[in-house]
PDB file of N, CA and C in Angstrom:
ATOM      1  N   UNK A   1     -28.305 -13.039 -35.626  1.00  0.00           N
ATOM      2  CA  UNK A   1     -29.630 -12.475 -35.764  1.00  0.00           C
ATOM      3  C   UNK A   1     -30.658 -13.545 -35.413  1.00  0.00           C
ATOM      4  N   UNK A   2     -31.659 -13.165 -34.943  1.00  0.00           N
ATOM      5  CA  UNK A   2     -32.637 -14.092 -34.200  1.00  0.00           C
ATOM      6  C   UNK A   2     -33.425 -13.992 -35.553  1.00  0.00           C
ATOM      7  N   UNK A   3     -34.280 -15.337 -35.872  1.00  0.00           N
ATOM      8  CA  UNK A   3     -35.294 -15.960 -36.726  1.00  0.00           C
ATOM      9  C   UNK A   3     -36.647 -14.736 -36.492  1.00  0.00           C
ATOM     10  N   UNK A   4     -37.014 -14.844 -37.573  1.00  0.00           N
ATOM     11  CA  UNK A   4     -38.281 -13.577 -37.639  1.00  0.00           C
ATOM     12  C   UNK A   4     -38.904 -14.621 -37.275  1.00  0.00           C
ATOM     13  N   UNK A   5     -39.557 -15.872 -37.025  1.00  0.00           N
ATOM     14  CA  UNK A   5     -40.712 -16.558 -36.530  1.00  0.00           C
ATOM     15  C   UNK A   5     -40.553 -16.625 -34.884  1.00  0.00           C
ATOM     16  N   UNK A   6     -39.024 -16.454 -34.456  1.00  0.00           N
ATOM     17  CA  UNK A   6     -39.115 -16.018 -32.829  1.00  0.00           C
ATOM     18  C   UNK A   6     -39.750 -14.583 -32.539  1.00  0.00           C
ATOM     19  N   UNK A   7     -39.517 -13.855 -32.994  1.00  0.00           N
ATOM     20  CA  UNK A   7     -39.914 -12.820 -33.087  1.00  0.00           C
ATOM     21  C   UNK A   7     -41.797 -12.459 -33.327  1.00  0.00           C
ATOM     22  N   UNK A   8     -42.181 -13.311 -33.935  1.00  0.00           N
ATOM     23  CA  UNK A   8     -43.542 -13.173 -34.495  1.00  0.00           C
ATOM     24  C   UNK A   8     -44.272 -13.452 -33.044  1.00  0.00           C
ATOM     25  N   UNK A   9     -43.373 -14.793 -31.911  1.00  0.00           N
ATOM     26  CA  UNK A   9     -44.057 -15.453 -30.882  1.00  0.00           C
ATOM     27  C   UNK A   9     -43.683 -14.850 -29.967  1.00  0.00           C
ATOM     28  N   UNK A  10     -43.321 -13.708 -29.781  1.00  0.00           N
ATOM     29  CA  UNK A  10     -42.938 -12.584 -28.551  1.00  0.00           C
ATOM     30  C   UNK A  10     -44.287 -11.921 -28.664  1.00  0.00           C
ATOM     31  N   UNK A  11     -44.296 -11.377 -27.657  1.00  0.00           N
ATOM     32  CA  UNK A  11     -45.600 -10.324 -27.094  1.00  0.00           C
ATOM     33  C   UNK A  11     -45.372  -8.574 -27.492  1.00  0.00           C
ATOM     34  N   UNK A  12     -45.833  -8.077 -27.306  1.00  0.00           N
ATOM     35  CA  UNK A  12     -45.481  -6.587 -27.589  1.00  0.00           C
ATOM     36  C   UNK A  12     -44.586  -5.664 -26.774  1.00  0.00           C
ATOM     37  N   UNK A  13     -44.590  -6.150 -25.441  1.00  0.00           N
ATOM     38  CA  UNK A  13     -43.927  -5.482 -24.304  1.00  0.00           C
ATOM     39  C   UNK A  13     -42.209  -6.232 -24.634  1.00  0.00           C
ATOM     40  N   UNK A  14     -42.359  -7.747 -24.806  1.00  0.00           N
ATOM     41  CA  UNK A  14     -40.973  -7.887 -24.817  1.00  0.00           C
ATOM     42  C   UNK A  14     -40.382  -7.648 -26.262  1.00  0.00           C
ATOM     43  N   UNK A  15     -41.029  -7.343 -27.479  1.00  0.00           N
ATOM     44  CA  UNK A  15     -40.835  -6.492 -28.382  1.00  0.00           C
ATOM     45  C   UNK A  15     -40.264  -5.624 -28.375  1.00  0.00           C
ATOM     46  N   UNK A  16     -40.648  -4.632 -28.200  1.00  0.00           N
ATOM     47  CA  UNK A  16     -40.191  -3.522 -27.396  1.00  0.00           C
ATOM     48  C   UNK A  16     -39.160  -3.197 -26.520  1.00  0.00           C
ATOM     49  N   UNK A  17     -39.044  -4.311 -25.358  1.00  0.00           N
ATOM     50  CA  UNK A  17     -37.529  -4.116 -24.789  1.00  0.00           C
ATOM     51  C   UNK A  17     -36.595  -4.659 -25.700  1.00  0.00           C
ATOM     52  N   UNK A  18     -37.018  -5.301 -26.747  1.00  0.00           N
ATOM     53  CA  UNK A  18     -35.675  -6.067 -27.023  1.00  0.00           C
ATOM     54  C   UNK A  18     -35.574  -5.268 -28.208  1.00  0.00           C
ATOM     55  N   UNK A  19     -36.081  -3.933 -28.613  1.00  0.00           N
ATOM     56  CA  UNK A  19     -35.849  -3.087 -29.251  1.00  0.00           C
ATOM     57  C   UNK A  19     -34.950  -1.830 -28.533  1.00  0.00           C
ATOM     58  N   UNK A  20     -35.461  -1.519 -27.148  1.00  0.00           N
ATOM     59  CA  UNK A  20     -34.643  -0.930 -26.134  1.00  0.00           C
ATOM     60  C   UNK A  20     -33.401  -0.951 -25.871  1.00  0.00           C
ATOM     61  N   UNK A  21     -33.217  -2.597 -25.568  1.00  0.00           N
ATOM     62  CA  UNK A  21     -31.714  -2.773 -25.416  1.00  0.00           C
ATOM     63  C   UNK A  21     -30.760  -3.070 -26.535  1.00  0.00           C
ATOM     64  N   UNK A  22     -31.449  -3.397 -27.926  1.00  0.00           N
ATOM     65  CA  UNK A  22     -30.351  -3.298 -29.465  1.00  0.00           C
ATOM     66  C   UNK A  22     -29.998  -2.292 -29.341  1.00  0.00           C
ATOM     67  N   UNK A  23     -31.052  -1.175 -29.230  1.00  0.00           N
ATOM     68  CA  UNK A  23     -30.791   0.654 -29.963  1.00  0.00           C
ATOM     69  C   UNK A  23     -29.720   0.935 -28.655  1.00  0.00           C
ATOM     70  N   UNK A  24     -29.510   0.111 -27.611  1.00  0.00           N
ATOM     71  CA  UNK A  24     -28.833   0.519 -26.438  1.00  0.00           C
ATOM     72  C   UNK A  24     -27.212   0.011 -26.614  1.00  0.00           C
ATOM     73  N   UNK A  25     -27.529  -1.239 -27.335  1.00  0.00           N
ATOM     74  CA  UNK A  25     -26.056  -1.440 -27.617  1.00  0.00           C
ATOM     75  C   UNK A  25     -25.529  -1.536 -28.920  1.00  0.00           C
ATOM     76  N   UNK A  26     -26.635  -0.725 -29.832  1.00  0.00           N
ATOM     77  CA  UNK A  26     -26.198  -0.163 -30.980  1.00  0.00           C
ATOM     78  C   UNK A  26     -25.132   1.296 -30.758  1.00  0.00           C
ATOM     79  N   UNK A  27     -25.967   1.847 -29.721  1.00  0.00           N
ATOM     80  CA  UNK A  27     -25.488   3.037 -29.175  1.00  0.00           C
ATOM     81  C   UNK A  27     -23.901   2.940 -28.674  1.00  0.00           C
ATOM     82  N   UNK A  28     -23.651   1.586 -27.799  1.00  0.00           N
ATOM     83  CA  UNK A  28     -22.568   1.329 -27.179  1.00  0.00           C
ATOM     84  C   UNK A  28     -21.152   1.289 -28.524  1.00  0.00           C
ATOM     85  N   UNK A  29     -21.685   0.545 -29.450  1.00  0.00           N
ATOM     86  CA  UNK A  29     -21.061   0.043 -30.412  1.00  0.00           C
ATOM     87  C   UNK A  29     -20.759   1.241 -31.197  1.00  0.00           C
ATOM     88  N   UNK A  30     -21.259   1.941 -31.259  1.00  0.00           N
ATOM     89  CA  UNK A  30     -21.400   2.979 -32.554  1.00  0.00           C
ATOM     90  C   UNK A  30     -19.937   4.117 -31.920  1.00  0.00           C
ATOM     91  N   UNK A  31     -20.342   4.276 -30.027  1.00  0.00           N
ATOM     92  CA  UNK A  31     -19.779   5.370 -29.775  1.00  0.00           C
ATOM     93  C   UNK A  31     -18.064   4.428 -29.860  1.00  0.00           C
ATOM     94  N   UNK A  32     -17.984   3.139 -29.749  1.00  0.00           N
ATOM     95  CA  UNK A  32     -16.657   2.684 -29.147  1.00  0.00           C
ATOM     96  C   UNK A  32     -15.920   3.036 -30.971  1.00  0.00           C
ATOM     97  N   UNK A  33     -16.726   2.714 -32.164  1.00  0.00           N
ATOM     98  CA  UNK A  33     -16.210   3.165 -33.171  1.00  0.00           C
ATOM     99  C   UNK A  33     -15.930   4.098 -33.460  1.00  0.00           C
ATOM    100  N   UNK A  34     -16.755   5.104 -33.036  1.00  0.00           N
ATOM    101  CA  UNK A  34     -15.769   6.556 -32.915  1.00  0.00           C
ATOM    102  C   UNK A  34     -14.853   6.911 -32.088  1.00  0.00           C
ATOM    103  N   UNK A  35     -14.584   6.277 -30.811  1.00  0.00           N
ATOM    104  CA  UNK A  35     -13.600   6.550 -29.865  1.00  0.00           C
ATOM    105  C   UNK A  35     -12.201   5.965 -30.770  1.00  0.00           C
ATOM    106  N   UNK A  36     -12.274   4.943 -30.983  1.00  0.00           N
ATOM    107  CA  UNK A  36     -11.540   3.739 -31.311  1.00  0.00           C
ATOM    108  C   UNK A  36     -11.177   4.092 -33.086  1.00  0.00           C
ATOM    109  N   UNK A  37     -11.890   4.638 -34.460  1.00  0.00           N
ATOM    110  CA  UNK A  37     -11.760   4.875 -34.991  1.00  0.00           C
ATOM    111  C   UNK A  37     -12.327   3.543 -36.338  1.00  0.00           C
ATOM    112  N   UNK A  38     -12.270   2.065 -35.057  1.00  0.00           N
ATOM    113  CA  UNK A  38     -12.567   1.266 -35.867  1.00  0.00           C
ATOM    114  C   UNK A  38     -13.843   0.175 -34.770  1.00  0.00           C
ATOM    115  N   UNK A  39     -14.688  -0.303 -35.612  1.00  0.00           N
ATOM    116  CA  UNK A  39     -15.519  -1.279 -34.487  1.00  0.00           C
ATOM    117  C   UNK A  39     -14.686  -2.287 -34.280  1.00  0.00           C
ATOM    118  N   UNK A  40     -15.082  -3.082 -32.968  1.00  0.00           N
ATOM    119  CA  UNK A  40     -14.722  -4.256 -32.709  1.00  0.00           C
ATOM    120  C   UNK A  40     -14.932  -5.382 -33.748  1.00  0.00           C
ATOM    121  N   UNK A  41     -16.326  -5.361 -33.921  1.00  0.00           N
ATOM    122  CA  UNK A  41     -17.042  -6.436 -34.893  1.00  0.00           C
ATOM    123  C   UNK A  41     -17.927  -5.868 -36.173  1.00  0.00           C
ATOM    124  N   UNK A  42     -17.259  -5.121 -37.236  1.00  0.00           N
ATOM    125  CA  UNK A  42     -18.041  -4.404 -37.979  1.00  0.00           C
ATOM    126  C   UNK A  42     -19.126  -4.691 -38.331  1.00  0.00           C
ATOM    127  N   UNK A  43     -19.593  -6.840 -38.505  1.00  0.00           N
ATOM    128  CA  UNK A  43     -20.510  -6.959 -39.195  1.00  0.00           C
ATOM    129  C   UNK A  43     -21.567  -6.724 -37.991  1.00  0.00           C
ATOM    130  N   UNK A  44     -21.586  -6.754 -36.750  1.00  0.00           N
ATOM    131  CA  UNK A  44     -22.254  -6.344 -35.596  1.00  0.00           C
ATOM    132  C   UNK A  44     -23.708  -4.978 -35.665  1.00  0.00           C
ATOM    133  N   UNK A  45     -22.826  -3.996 -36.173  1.00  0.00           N
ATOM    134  CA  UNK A  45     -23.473  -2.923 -36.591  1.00  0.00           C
ATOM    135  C   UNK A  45     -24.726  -2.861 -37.375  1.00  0.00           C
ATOM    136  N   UNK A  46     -24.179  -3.741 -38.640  1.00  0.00           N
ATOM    137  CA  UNK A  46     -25.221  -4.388 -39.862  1.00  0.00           C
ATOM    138  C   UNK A  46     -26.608  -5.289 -38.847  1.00  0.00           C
ATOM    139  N   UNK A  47     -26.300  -6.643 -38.403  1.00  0.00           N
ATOM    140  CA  UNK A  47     -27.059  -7.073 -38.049  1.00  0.00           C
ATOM    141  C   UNK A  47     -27.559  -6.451 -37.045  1.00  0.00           C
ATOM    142  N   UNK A  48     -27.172  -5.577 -35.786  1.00  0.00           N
ATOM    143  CA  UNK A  48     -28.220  -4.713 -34.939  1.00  0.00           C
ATOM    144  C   UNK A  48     -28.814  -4.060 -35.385  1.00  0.00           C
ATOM    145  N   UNK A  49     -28.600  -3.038 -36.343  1.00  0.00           N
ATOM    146  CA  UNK A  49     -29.819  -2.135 -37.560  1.00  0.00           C
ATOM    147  C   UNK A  49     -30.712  -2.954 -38.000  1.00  0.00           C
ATOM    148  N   UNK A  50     -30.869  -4.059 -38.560  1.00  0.00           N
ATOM    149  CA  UNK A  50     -31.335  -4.964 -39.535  1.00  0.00           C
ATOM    150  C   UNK A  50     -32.481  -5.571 -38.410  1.00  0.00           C
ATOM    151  N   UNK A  51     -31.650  -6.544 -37.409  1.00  0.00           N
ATOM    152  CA  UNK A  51     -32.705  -6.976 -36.397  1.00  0.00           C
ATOM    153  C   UNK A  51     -33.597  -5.921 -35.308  1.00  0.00           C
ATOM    154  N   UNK A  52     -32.984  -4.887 -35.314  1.00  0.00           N
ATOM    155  CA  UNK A  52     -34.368  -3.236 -35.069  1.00  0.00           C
ATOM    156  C   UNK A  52     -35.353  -2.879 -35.735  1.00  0.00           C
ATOM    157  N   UNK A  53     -34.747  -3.261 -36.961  1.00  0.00           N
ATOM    158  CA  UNK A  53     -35.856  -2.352 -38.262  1.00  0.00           C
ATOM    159  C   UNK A  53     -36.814  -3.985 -38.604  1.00  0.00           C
ATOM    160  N   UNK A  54     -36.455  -5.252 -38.085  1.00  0.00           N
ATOM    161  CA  UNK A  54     -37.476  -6.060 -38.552  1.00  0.00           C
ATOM    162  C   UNK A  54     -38.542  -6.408 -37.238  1.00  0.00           C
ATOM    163  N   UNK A  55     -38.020  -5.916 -36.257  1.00  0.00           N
ATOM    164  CA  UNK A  55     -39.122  -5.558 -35.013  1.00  0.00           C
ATOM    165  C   UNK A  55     -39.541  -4.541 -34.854  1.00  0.00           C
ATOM    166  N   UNK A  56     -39.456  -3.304 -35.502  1.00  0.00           N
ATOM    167  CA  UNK A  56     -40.526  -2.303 -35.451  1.00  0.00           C
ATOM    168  C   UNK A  56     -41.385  -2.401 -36.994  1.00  0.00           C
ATOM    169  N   UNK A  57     -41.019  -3.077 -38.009  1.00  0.00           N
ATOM    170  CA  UNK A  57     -41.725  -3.741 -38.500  1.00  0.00           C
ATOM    171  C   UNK A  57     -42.716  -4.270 -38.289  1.00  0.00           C
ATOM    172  N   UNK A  58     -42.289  -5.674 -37.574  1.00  0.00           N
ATOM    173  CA  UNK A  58     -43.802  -6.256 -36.835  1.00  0.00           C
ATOM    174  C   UNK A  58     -44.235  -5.722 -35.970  1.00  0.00           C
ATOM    175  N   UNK A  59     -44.126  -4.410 -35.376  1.00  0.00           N
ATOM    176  CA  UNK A  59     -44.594  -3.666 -34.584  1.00  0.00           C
ATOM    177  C   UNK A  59     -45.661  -3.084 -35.587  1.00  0.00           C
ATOM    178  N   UNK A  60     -45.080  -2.353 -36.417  1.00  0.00           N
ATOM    179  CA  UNK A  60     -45.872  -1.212 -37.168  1.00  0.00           C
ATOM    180  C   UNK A  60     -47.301  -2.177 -38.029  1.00  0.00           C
ATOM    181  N   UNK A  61     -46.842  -3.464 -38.296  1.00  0.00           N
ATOM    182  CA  UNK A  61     -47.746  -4.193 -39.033  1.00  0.00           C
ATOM    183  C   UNK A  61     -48.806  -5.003 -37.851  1.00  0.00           C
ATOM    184  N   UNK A  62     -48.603  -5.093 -36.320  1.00  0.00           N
ATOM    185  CA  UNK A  62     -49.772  -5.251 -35.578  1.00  0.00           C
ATOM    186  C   UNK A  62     -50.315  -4.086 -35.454  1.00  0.00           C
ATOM    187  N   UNK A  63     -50.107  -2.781 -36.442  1.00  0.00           N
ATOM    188  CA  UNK A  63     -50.586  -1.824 -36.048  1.00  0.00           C
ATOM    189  C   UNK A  63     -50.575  -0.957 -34.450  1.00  0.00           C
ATOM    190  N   UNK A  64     -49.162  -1.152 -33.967  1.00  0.00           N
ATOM    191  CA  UNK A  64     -49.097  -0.590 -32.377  1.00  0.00           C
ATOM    192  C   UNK A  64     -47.998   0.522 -33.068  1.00  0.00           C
ATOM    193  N   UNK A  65     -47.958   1.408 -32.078  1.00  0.00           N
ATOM    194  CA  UNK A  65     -47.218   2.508 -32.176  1.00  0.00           C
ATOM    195  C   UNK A  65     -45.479   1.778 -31.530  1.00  0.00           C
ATOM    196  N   UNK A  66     -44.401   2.627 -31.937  1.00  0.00           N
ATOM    197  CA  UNK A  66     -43.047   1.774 -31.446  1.00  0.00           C
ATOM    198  C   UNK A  66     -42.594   2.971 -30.449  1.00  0.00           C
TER     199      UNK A  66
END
């Protein structure tokens, strides 16, 4: 998981993608656990939810829409 003070020194646009591509390979991860029955890296799952929800966080608290 990346440091919330890297995060604070990103801009809004790359915010945003790097919210794009978690939820993208949250997506990847999620479907291979249902194919598969088990994840590759369970704790994976945890920290991609966790590092999404603390960048639309600082999204929602510069007051921008996500």
């Amino acid at each position: 998981m990346v440091k919330l003070a890297k995060f604070k020194e990103m801009n809004v646009e790359e915010l945003r993608k790097q919210v794009r591509e978690l939820e993208a390979e949250l997506f990847r991860e999620r479907s291979a656990k249902a194919s598969t029955g088990r994840p590759s890296n369970p704790g994976k799952l945890r920290t991609i939810r966790r590092t999404v929800a603390v960048i639309k966080t600082l999204l929602k608290q510069r007051g921008l829409k996500i």
